[in-house]
N, C-alpha and C. Protein backbone atom coordinates (compact mmCIF):
# COMPACT_ATOMS: atom_id res chain seq x y z
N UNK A 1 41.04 21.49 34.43
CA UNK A 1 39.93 21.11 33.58
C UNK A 1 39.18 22.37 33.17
N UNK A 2 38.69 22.24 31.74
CA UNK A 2 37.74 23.38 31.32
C UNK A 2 36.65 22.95 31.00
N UNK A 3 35.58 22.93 30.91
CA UNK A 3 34.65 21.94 31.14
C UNK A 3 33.44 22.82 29.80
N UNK A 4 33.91 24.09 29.27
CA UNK A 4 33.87 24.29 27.93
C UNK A 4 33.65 23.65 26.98
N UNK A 5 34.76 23.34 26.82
CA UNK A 5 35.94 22.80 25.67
C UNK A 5 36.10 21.31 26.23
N UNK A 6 35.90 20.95 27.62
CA UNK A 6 36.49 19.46 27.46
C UNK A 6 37.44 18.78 27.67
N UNK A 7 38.16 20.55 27.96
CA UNK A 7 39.77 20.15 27.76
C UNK A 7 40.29 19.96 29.41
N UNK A 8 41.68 18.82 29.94
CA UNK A 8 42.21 17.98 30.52
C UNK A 8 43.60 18.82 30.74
N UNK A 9 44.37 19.40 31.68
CA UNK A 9 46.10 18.79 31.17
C UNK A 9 46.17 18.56 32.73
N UNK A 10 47.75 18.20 32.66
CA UNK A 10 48.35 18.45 34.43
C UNK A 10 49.23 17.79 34.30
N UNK A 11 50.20 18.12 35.13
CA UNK A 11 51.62 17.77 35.41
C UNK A 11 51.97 17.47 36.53
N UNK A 12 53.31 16.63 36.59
CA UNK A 12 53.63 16.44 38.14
C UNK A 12 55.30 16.18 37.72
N UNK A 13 55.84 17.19 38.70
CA UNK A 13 57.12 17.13 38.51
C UNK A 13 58.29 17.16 39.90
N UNK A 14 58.91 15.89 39.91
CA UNK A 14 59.67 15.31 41.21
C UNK A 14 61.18 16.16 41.08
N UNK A 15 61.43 16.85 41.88
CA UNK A 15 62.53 17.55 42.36
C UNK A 15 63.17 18.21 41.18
N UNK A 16 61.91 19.22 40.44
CA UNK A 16 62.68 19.92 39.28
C UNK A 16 62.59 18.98 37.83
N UNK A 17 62.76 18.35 37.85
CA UNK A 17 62.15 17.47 36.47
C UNK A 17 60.62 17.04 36.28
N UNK A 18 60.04 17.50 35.21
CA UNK A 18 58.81 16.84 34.49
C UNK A 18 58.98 15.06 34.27
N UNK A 19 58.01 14.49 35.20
CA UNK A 19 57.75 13.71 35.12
C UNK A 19 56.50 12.91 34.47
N UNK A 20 55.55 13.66 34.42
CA UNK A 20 54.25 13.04 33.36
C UNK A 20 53.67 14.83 33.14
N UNK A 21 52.91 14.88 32.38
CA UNK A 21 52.12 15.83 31.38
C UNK A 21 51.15 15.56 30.66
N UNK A 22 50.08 15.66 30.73
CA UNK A 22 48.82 15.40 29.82
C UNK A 22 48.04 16.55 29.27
N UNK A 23 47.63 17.11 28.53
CA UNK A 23 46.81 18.06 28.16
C UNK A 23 46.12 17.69 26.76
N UNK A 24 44.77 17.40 26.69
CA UNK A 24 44.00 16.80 26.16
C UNK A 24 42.83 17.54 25.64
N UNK A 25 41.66 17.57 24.77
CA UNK A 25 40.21 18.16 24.34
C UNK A 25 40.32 17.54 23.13
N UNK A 26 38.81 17.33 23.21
CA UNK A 26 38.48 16.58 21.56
C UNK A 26 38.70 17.50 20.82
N UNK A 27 38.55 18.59 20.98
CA UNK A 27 38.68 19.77 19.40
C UNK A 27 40.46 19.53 18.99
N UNK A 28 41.07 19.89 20.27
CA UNK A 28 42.82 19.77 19.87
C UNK A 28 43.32 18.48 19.71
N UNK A 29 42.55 17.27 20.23
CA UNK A 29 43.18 16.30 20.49
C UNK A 29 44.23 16.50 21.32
N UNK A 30 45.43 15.25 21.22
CA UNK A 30 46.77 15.19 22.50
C UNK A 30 47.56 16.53 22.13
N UNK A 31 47.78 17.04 22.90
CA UNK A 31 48.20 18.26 22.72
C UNK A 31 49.41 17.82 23.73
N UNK A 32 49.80 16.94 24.50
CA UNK A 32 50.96 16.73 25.02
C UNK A 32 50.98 15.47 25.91
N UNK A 33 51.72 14.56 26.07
CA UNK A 33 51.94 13.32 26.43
C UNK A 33 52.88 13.15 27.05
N UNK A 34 53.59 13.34 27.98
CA UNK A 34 55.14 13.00 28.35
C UNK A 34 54.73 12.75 29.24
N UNK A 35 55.87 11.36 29.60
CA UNK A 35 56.12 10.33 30.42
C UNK A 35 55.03 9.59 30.81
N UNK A 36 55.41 8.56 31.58
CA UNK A 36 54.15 6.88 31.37
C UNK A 36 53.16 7.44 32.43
N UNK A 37 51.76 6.82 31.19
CA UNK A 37 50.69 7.25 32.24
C UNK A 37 50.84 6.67 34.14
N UNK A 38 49.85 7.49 34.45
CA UNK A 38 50.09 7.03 36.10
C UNK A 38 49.08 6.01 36.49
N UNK A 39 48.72 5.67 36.98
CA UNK A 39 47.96 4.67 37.31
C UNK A 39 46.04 4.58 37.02
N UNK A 40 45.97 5.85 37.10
CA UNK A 40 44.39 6.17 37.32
C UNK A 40 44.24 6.46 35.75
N UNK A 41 45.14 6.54 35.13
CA UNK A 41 45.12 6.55 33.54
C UNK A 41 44.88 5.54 32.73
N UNK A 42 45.65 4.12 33.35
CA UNK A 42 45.60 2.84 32.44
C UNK A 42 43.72 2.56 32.59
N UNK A 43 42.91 2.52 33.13
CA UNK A 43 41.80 2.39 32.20
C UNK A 43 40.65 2.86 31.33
N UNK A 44 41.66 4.47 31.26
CA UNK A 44 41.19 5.60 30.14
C UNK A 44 41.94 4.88 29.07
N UNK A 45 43.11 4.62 28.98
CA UNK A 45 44.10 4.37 27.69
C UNK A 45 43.77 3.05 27.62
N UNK A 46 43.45 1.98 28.36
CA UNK A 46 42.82 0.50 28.08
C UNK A 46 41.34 0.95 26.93
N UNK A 47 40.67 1.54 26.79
CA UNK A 47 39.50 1.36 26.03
C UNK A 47 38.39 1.47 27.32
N UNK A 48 38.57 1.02 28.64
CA UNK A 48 37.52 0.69 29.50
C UNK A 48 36.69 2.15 30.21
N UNK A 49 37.08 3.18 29.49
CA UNK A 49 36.16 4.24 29.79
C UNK A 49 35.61 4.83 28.91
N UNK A 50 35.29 4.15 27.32
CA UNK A 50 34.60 4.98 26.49
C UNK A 50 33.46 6.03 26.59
N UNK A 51 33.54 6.83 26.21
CA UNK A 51 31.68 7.62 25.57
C UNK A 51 31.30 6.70 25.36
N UNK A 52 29.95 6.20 26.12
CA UNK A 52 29.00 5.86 25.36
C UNK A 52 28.22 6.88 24.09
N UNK A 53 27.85 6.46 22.48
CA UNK A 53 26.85 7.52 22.24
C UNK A 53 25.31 7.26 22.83
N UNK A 54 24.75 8.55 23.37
CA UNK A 54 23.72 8.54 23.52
C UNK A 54 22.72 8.23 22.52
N UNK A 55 21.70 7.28 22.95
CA UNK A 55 20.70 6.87 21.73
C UNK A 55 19.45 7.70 21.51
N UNK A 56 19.36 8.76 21.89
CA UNK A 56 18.89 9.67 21.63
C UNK A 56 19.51 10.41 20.52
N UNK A 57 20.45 10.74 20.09
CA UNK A 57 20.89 11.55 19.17
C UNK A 57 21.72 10.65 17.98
N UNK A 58 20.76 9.89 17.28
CA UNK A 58 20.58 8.78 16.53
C UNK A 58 21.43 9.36 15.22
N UNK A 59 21.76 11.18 15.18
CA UNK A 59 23.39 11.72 14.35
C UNK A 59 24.26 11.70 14.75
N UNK A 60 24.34 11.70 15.76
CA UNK A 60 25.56 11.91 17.02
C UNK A 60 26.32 11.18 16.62
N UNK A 61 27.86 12.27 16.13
CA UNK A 61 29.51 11.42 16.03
C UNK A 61 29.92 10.94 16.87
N UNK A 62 30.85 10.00 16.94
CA UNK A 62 31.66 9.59 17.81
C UNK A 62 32.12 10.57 18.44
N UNK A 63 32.60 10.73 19.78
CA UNK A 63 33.38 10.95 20.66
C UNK A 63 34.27 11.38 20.24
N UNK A 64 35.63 12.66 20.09
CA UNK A 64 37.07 12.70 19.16
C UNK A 64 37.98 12.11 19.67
N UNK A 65 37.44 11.67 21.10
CA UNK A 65 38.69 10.92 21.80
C UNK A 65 38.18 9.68 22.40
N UNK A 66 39.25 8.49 22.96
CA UNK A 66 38.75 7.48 23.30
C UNK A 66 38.00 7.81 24.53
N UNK A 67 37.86 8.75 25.35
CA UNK A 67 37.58 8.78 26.99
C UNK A 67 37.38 10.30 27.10
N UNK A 68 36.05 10.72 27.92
CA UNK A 68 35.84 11.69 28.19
C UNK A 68 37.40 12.58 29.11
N UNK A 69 37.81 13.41 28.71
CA UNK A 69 38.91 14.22 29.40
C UNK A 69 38.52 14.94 31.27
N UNK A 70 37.33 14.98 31.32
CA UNK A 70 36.69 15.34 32.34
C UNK A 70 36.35 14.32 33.26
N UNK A 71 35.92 13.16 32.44
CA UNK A 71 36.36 12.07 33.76
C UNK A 71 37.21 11.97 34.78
N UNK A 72 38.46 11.43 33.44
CA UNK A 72 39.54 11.22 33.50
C UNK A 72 40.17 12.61 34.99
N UNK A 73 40.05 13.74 34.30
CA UNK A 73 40.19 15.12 35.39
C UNK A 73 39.97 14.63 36.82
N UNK A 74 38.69 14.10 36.87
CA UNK A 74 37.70 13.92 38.51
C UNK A 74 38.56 12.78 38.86
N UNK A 75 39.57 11.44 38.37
CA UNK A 75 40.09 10.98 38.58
C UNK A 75 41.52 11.28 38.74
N UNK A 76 42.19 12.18 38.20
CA UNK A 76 43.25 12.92 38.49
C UNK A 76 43.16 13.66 39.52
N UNK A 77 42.24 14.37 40.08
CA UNK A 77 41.91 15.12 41.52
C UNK A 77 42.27 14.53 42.57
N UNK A 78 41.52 13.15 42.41
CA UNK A 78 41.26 12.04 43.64
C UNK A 78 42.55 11.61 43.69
N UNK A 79 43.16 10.93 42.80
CA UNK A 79 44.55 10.52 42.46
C UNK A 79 46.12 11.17 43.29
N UNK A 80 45.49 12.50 42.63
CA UNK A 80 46.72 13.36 43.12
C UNK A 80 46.90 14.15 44.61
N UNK A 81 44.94 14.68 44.70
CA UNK A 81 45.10 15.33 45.69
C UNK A 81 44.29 14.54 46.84
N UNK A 82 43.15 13.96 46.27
CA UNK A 82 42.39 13.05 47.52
C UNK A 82 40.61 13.59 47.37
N UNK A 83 40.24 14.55 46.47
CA UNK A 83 39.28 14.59 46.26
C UNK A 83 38.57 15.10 44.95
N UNK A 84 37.48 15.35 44.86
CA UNK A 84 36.86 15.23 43.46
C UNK A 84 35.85 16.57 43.90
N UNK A 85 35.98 17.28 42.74
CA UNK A 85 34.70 18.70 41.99
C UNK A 85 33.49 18.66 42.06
N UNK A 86 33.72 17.24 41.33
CA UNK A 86 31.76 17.10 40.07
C UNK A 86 31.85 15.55 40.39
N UNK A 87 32.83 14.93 40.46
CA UNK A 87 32.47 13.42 40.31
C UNK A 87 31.50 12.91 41.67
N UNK A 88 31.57 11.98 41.48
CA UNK A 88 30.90 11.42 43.04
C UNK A 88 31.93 10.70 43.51
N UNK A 89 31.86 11.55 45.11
CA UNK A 89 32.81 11.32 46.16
C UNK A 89 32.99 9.41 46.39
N UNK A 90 34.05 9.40 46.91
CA UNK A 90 34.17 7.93 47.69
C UNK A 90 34.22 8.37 48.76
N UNK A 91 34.20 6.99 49.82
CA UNK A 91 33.30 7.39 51.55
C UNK A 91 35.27 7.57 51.79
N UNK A 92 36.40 7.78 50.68
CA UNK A 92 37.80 8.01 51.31
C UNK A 92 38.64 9.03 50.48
N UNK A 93 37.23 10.03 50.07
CA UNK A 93 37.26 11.33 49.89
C UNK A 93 37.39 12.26 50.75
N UNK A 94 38.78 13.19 50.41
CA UNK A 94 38.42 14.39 51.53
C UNK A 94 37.25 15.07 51.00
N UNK A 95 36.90 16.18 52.30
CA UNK A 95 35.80 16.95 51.50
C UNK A 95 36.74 18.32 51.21
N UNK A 96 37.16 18.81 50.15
CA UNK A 96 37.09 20.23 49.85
C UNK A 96 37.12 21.12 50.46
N UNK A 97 35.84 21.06 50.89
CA UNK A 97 35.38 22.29 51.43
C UNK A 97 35.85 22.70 52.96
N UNK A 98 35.79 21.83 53.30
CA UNK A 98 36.90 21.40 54.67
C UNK A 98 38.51 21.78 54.83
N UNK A 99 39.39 21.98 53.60
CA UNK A 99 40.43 22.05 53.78
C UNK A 99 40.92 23.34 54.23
N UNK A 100 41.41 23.65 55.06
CA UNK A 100 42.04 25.04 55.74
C UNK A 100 42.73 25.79 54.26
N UNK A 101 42.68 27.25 54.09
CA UNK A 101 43.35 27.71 53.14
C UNK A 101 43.86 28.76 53.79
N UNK A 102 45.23 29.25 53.50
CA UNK A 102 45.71 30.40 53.98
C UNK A 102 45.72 31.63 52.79
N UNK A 103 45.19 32.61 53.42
CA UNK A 103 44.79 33.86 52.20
C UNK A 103 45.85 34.70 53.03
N UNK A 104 45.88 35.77 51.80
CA UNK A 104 46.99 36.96 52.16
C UNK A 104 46.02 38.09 51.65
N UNK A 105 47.09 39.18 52.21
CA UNK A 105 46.30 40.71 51.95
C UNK A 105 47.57 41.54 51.38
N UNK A 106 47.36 41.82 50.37
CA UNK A 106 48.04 43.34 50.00
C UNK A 106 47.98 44.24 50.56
N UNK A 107 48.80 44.72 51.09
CA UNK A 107 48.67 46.13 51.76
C UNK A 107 49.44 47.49 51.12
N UNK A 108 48.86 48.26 51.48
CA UNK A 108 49.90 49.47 50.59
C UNK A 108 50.11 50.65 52.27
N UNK A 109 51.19 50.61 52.90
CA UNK A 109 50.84 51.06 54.46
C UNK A 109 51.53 52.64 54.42
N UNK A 110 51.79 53.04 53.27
CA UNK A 110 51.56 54.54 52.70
C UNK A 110 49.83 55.25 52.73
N UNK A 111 49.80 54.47 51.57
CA UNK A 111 48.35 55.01 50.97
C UNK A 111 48.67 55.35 49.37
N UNK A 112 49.93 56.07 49.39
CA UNK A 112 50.03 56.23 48.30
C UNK A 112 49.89 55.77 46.95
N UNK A 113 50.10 54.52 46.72
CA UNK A 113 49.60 53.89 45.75
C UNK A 113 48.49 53.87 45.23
N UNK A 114 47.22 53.70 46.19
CA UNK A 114 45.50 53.72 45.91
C UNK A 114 45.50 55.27 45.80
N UNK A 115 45.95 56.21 46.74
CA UNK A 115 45.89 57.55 45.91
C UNK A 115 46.09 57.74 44.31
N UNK A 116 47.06 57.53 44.30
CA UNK A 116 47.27 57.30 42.67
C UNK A 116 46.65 56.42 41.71
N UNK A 117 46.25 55.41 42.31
CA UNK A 117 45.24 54.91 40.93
C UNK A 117 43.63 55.50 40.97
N UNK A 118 43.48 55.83 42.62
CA UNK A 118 41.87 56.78 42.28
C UNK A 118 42.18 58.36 41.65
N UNK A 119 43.34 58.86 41.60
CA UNK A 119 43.65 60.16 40.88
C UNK A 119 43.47 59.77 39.66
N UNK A 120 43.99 58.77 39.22
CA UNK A 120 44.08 58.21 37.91
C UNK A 120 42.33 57.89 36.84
N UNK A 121 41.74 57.18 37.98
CA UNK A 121 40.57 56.78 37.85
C UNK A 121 40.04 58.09 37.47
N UNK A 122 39.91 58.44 38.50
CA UNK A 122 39.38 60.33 38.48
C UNK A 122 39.87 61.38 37.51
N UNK A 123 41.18 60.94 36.65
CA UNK A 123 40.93 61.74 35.47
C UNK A 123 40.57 61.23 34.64
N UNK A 124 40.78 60.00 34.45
CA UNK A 124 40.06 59.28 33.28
C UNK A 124 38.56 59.84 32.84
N UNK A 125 37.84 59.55 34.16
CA UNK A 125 35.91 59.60 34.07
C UNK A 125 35.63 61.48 33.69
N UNK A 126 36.99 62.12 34.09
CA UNK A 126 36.86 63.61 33.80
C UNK A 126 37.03 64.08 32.36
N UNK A 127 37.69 63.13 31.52
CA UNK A 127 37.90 63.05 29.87
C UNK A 127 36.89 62.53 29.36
N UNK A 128 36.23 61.76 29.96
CA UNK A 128 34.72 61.05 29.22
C UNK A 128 33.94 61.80 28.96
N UNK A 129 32.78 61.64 27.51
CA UNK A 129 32.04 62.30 27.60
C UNK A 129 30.71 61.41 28.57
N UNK A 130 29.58 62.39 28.40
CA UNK A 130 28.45 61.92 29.61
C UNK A 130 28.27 60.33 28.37
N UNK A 131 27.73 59.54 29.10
CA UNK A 131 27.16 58.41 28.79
C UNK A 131 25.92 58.19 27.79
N UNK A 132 26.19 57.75 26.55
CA UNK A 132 24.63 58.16 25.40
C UNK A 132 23.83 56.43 26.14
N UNK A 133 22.94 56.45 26.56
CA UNK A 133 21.67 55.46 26.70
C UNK A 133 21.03 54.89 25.22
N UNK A 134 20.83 53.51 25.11
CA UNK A 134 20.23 53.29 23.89
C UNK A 134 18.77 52.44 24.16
N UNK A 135 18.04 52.25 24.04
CA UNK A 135 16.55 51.27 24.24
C UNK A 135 16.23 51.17 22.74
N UNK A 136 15.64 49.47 22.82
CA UNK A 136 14.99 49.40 21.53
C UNK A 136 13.92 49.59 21.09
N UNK A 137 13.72 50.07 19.73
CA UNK A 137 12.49 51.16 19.41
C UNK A 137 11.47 50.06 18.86
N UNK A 138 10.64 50.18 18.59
CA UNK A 138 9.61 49.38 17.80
C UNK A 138 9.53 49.23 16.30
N UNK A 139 10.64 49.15 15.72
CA UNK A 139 11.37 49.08 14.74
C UNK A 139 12.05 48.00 14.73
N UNK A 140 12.62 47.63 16.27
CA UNK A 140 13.88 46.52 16.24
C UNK A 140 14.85 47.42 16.48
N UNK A 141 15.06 48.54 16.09
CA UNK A 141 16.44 49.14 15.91
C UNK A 141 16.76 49.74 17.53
N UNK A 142 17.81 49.98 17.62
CA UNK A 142 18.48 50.52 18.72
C UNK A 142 18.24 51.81 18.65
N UNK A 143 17.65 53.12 19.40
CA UNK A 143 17.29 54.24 19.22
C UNK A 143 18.15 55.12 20.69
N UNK A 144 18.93 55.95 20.32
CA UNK A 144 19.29 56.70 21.43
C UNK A 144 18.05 58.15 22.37
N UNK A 145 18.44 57.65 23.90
CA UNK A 145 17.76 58.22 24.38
C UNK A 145 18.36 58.90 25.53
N UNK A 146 17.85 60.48 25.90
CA UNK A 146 18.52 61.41 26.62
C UNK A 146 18.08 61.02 27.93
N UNK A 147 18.53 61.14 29.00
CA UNK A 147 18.51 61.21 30.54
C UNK A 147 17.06 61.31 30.78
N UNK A 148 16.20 62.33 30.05
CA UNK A 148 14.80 62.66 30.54
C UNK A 148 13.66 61.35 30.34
N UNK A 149 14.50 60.19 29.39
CA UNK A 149 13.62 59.53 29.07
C UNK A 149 13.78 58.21 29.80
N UNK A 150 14.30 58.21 30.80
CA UNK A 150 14.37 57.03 31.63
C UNK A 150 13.23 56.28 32.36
């Protein structure tokens, strides 16, 4: 989910074959559809999760799609993995935050490598010239200013 844009996709694929695909945003519209929705889908694609428009914004277009894509997302979470981001939890929600994660470390057990990209670094900043400072003048305009005037 991008929560930008609005935009939805995800896939699930059983032993090497694509089995469903969705990727969705009102600006692109369906941008991909393959294979039958899954279950937590039929009452986005029934009509039973419209946008409401807000009656406050008495210009306000329709919706570009039948069903918010971000819902739909917080229901694909729960669906697939067992819990939800932004939505509101069910009491047969995992929590997240709870789940064990295993992290890794790069190592470089030379050195050599980080030698070489801080040599690298270090000639770079040695080709630069010094840094010009700009503050805005009472003009509006952007006015350059030397070290002394900090």
């Amino acid at each position: 989910m991008h929560s930008v844009v609005d935009w939805l996709a995800f896939a699930i694929w059983e032993d090497g074959t694509l089995v469903r695909s969705l990727s969705l945003s009102p600006d692109s519209g369906i941008m991909e559809n393959i294979g039958d929705p899954l279950e937590f889908e039929c009452p986005y694609w029934a009509g039973e999760r419209a946008v409401e428009p807000d009656p406050a914004w008495d210009d306000e277009e329709p919706y570009a799609l039948p069903f918010h894509p971000l819902e739909m997302g917080e229901d694909a979470l729960r669906f697939l993995f067992g819990f939800v981001i932004e939505g509101l939890p069910d009491d047969a929600d995992l929590n997240a935050e709870e789940i064990p994660m295993y992290g890794f470390k790069v190592t470089d057990p030379t050195g050599r490598e980080q030698a070489e990209r801080e040599a690298a670094y270090a000639e770079a900043i040695a080709r630069m010239s010094p840094p010009r400072r700009f503050r805005m003048g009472p003009d509006g305009k952007m006015q350059e200013i030397g070290n002394d005037d900090l």
